[in-house]
Each structure stands twice: as C-alpha cells, then as structure tokens.
PDB file of N, CA and C in Angstrom:
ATOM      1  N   UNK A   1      -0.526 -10.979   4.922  1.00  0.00           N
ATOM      2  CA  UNK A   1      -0.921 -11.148   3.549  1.00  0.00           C
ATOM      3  C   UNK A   1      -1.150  -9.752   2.959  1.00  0.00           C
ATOM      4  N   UNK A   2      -0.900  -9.472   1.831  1.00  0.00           N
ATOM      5  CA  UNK A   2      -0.846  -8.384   0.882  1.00  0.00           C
ATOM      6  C   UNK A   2      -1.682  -8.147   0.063  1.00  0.00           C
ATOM      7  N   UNK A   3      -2.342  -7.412  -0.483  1.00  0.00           N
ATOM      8  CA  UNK A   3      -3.776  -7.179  -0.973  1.00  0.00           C
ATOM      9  C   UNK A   3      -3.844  -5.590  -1.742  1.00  0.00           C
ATOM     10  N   UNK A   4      -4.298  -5.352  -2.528  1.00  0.00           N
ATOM     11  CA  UNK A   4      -4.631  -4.603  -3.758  1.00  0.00           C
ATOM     12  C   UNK A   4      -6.042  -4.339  -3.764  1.00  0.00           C
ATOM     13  N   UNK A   5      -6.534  -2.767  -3.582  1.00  0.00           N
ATOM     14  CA  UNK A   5      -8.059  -2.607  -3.726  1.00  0.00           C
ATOM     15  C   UNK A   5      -7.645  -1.626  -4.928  1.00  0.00           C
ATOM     16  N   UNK A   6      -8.290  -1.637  -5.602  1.00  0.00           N
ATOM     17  CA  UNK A   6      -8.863  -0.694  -6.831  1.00  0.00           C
ATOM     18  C   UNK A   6     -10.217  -0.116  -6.991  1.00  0.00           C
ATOM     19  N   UNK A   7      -9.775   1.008  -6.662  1.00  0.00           N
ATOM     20  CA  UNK A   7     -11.397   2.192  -6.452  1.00  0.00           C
ATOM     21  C   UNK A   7     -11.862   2.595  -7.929  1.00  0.00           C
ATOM     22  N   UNK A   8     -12.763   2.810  -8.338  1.00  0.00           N
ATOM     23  CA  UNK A   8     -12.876   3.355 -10.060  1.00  0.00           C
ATOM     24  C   UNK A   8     -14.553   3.806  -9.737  1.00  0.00           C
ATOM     25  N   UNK A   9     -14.726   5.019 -10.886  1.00  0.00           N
ATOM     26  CA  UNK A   9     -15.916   5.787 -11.018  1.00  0.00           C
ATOM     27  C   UNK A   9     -16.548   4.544 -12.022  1.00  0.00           C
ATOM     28  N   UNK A  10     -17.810   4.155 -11.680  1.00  0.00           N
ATOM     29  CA  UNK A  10     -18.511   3.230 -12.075  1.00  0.00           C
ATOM     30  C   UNK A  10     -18.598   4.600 -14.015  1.00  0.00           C
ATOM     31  N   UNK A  11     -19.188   2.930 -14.795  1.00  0.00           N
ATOM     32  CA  UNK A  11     -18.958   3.671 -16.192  1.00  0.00           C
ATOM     33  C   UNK A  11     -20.318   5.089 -15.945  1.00  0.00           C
ATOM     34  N   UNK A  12     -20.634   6.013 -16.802  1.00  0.00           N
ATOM     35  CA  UNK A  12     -21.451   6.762 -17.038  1.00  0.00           C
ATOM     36  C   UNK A  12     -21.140   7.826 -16.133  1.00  0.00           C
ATOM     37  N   UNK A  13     -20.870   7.674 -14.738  1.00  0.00           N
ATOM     38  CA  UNK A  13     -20.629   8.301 -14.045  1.00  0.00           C
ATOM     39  C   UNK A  13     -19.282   9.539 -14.476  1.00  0.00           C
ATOM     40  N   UNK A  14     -19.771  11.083 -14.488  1.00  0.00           N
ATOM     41  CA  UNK A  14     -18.969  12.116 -14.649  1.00  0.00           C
ATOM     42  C   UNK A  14     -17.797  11.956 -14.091  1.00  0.00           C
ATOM     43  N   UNK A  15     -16.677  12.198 -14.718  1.00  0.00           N
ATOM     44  CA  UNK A  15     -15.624  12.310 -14.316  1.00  0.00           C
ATOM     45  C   UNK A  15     -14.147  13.446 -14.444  1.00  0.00           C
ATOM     46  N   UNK A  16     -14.330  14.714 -13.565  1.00  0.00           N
ATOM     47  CA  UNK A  16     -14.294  15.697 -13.898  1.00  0.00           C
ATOM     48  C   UNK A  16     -12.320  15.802 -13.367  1.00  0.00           C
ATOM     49  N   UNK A  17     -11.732  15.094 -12.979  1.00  0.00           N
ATOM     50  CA  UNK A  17     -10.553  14.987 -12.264  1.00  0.00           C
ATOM     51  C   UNK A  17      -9.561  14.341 -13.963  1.00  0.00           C
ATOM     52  N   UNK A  18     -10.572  13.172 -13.964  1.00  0.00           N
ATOM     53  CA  UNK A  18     -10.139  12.580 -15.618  1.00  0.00           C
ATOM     54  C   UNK A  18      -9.668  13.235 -16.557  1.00  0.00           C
ATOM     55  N   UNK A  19     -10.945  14.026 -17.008  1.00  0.00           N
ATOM     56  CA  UNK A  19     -10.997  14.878 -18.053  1.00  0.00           C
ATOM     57  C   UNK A  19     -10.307  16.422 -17.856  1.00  0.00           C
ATOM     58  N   UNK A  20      -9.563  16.624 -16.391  1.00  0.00           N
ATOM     59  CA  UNK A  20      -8.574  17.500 -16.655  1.00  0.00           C
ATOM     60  C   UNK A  20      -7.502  16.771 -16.842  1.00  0.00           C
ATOM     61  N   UNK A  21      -6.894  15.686 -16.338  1.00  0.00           N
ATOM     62  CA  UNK A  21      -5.526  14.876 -16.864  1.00  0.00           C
ATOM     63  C   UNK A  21      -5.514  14.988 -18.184  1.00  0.00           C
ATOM     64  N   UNK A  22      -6.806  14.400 -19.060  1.00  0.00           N
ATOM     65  CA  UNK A  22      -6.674  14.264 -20.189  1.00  0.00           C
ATOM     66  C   UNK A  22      -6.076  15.502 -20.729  1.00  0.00           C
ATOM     67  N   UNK A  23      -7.096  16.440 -20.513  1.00  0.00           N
ATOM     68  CA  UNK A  23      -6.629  17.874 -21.290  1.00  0.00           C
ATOM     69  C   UNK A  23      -5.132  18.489 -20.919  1.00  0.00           C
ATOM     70  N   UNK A  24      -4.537  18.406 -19.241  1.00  0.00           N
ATOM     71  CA  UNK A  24      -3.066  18.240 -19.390  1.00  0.00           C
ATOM     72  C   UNK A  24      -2.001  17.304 -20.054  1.00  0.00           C
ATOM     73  N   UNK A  25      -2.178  16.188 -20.412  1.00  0.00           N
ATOM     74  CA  UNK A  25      -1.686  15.430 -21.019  1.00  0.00           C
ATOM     75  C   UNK A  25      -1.751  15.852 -22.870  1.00  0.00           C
ATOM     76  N   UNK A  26      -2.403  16.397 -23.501  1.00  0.00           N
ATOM     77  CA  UNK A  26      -2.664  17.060 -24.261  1.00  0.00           C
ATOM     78  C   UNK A  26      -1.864  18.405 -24.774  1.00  0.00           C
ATOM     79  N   UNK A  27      -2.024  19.261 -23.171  1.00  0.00           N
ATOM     80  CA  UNK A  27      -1.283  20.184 -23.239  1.00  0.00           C
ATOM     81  C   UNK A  27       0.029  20.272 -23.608  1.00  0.00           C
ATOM     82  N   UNK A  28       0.583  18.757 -22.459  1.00  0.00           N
ATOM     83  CA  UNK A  28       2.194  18.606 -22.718  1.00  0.00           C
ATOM     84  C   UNK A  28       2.575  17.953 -24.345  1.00  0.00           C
ATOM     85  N   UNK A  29       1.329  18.031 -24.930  1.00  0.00           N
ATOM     86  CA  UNK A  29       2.110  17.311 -26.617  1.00  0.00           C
ATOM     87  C   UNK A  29       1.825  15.959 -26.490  1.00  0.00           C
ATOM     88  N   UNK A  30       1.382  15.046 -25.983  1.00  0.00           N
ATOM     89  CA  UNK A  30       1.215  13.638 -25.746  1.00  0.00           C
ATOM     90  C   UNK A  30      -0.310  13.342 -26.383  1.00  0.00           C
ATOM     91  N   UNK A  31      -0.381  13.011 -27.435  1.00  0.00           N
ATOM     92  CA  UNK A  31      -1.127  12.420 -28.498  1.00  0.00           C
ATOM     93  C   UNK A  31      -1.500  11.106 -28.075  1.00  0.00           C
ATOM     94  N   UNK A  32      -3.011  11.021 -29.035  1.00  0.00           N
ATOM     95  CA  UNK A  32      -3.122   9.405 -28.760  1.00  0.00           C
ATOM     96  C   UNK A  32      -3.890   9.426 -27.897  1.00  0.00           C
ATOM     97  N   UNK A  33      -4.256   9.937 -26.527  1.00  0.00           N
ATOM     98  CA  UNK A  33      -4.856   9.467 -25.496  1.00  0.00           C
ATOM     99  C   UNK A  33      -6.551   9.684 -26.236  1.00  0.00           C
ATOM    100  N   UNK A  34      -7.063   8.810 -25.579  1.00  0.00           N
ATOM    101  CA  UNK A  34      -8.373   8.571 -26.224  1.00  0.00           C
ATOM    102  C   UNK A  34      -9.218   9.698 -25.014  1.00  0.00           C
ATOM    103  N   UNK A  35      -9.399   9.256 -23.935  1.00  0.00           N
ATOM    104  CA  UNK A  35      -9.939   9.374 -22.840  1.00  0.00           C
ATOM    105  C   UNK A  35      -8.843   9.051 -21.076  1.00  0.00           C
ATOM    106  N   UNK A  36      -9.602   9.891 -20.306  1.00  0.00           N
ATOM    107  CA  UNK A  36      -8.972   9.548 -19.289  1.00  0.00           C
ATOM    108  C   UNK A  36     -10.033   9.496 -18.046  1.00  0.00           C
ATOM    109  N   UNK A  37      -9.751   8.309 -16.767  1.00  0.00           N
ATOM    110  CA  UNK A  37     -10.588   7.917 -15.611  1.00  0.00           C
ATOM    111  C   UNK A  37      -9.663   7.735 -14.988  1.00  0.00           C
ATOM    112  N   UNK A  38      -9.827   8.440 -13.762  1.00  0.00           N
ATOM    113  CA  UNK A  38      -8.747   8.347 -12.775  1.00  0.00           C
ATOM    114  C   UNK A  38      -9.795   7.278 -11.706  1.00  0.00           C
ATOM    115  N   UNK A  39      -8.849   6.746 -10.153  1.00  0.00           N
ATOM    116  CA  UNK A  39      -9.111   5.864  -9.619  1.00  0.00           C
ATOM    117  C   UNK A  39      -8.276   6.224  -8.151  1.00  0.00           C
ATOM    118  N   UNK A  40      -8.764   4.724  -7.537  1.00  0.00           N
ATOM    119  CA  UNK A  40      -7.665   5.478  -5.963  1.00  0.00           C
ATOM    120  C   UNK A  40      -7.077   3.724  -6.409  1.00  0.00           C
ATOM    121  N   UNK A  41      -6.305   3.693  -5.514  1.00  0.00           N
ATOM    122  CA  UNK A  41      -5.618   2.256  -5.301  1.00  0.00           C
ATOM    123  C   UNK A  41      -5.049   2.647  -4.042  1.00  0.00           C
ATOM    124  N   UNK A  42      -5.356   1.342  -2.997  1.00  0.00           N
ATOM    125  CA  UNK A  42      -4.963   0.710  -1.509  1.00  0.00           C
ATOM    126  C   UNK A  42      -4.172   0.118  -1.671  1.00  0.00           C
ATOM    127  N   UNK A  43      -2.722  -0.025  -1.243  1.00  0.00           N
ATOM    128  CA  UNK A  43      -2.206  -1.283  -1.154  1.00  0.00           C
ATOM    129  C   UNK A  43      -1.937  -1.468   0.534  1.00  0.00           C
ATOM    130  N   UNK A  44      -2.954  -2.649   0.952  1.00  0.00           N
ATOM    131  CA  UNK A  44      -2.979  -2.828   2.378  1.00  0.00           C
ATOM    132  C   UNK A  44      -2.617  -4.233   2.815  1.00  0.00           C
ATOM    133  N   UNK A  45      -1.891  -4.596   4.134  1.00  0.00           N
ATOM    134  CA  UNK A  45      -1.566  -5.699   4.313  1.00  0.00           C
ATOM    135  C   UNK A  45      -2.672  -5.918   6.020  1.00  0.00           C
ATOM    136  N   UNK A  46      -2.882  -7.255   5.232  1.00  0.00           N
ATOM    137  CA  UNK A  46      -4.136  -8.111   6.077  1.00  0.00           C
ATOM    138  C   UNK A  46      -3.666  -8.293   7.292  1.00  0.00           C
ATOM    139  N   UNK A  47      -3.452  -9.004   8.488  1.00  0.00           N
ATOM    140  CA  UNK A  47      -3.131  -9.517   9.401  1.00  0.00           C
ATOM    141  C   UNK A  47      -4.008 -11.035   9.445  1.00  0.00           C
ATOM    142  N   UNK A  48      -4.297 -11.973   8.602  1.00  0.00           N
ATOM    143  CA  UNK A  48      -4.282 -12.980   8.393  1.00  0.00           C
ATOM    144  C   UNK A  48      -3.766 -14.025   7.006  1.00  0.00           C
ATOM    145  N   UNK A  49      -4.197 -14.994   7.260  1.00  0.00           N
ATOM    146  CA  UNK A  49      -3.228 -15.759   6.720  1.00  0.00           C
ATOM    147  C   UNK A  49      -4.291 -17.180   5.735  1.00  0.00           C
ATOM    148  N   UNK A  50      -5.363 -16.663   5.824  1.00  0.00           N
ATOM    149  CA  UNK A  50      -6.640 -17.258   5.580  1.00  0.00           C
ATOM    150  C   UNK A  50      -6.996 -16.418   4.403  1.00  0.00           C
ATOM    151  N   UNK A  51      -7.020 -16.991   2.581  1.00  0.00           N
ATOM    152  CA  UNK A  51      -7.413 -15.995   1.908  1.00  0.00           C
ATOM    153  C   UNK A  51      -8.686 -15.733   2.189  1.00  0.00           C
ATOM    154  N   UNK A  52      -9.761 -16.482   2.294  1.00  0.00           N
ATOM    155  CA  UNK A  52     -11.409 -16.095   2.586  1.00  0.00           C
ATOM    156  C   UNK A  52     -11.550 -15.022   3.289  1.00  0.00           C
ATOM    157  N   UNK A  53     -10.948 -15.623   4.334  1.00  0.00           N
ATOM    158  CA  UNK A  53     -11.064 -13.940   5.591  1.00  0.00           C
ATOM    159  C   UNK A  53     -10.485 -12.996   5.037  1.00  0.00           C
ATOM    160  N   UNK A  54      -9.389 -13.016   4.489  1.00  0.00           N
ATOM    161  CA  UNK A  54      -8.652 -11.878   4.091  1.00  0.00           C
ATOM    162  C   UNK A  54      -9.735 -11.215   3.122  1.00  0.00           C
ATOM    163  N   UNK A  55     -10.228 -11.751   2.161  1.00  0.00           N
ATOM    164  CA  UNK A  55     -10.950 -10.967   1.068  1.00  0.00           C
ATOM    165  C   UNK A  55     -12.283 -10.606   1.795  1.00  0.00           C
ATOM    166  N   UNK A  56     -13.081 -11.270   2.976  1.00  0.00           N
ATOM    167  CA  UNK A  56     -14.134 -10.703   3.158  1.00  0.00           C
ATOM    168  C   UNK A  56     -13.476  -9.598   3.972  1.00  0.00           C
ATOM    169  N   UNK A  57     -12.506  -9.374   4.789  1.00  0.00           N
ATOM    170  CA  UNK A  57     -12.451  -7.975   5.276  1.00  0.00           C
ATOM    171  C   UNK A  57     -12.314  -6.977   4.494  1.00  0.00           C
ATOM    172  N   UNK A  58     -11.605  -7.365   3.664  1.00  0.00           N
ATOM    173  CA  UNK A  58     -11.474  -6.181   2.240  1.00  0.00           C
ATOM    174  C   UNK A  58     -12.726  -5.804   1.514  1.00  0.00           C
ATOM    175  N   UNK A  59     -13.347  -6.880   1.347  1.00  0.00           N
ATOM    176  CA  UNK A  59     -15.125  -6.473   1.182  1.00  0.00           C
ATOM    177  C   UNK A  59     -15.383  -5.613   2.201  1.00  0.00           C
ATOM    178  N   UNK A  60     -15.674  -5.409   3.186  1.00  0.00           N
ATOM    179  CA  UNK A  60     -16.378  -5.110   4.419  1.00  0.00           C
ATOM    180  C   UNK A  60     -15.682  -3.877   4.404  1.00  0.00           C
ATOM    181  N   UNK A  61     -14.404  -3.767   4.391  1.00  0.00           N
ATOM    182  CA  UNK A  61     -13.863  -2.270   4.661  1.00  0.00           C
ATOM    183  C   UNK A  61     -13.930  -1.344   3.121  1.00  0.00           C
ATOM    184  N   UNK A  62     -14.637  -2.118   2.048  1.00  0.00           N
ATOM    185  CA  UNK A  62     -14.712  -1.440   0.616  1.00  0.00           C
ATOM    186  C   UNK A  62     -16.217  -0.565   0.331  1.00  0.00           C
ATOM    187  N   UNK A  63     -16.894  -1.717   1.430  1.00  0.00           N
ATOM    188  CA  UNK A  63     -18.541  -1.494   1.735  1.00  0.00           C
ATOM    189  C   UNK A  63     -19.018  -0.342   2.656  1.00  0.00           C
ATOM    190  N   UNK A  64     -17.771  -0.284   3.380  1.00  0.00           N
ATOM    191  CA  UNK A  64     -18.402   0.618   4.535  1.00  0.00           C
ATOM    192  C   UNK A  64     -17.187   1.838   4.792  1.00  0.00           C
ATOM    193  N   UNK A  65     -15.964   1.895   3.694  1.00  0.00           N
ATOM    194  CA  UNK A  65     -15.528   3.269   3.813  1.00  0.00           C
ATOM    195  C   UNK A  65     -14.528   3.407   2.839  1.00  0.00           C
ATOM    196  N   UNK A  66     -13.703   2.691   1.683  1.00  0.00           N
ATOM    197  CA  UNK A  66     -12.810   2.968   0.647  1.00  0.00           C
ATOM    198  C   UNK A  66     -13.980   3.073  -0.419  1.00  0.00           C
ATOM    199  N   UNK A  67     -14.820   2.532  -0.509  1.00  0.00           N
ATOM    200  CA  UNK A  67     -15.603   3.450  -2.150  1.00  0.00           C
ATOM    201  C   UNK A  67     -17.171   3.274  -1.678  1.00  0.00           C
ATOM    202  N   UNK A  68     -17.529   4.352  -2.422  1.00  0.00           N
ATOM    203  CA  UNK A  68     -18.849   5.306  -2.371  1.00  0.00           C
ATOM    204  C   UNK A  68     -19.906   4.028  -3.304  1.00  0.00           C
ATOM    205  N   UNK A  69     -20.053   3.447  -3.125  1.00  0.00           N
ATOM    206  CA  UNK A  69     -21.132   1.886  -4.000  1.00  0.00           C
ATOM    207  C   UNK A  69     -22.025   2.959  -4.878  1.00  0.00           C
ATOM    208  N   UNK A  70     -22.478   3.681  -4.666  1.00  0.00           N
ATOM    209  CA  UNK A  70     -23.482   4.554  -5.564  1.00  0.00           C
ATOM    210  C   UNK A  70     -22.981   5.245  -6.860  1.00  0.00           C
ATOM    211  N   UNK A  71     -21.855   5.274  -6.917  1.00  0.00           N
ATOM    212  CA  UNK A  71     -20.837   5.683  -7.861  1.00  0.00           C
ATOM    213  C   UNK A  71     -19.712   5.303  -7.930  1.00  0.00           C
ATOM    214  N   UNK A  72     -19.107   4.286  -7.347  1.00  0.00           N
ATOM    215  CA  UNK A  72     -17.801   3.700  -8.053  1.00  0.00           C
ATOM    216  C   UNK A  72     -17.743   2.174  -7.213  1.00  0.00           C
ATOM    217  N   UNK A  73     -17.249   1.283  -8.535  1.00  0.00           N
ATOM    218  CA  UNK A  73     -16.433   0.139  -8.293  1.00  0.00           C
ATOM    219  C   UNK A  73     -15.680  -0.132  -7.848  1.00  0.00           C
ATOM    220  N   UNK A  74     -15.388  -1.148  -7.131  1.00  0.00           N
ATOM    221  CA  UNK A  74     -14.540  -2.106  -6.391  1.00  0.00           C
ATOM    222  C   UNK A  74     -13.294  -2.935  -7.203  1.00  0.00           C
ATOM    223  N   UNK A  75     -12.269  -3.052  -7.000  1.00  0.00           N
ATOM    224  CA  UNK A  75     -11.652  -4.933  -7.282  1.00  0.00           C
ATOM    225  C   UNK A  75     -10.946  -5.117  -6.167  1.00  0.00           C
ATOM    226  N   UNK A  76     -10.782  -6.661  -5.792  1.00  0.00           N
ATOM    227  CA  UNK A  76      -9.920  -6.656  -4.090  1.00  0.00           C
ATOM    228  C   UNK A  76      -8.852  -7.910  -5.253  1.00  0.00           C
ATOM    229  N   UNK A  77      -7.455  -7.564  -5.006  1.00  0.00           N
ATOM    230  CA  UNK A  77      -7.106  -8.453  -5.367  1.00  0.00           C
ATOM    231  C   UNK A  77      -5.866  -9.025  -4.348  1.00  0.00           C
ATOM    232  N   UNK A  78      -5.862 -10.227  -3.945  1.00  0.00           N
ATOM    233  CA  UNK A  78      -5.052 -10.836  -2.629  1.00  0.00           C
ATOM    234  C   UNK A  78      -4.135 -11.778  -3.192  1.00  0.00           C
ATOM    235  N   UNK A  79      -2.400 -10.494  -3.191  1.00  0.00           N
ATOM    236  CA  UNK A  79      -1.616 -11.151  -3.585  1.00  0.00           C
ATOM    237  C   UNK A  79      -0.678 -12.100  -2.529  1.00  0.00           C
ATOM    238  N   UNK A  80      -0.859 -12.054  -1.341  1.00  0.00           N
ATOM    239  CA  UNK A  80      -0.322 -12.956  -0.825  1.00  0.00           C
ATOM    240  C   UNK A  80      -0.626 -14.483  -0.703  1.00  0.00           C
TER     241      UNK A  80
END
C-alpha cells in the first residue's frame, strides 16, 4: 500500500528557507507570489494491506522521527 506524508512548519512558526524561495522567485521576475512555506513530503510504501494499520504506522513513524511535533504538522494520506 502507498501512502503520502506531508511535513509543514506549523502556522506562526519562522520560516527562513520560505522566505528565501520567495525572494528568488521574485528575483527571476515571477510576480504575484504572496508568500512562501516550504515542507518535506514522504512518499512511502507500507508493507500491509490493512488501511488502519497502515495509517497508525505512519502515525508512529511521524511521532517519533519524520516531523519535529513542536514545530511542524503532519498529514498521512493512504492512497492505496
């Protein structure tokens, strides 16, 4: 089964990686951008076949080593 984590800097939280994209994106002439937040994205495949299990391991491995809980959000999304 196939699965989608999405890492993101919780809101308020500084975001200093962002706000240089933004200002390169800028640089190159590309208008319009309001703001920018960068993120990580996993794309990992489960070894079960059970969505429940599948999403609590993705919990469990989001909790204890793909994102920092004190400063950034989670989404697990299980496309298989």
């Amino acid at each position: 089964m196939k699965a989608r984590v999405t890492v993101t800097l919780k809101n308020g939280v500084l975001d200093p990686q962002g706000k240089a994209i933004e200002g390169a994106l800028k640089s190159f002439g590309i208008e319009g951008i309001g703001s920018v937040r960068q993120g990580k994205v996993f794309d990992i495949e489960v070894e079960t076949a059970d969505r429940t299990r599948a999403e609590a391991m993705l919990k469990e491995a989001c909790e204890k080593l793909l994102a920092n809980l004190v400063v950034e959000n989670y989404t697990i999304e299980v496309l298989g």
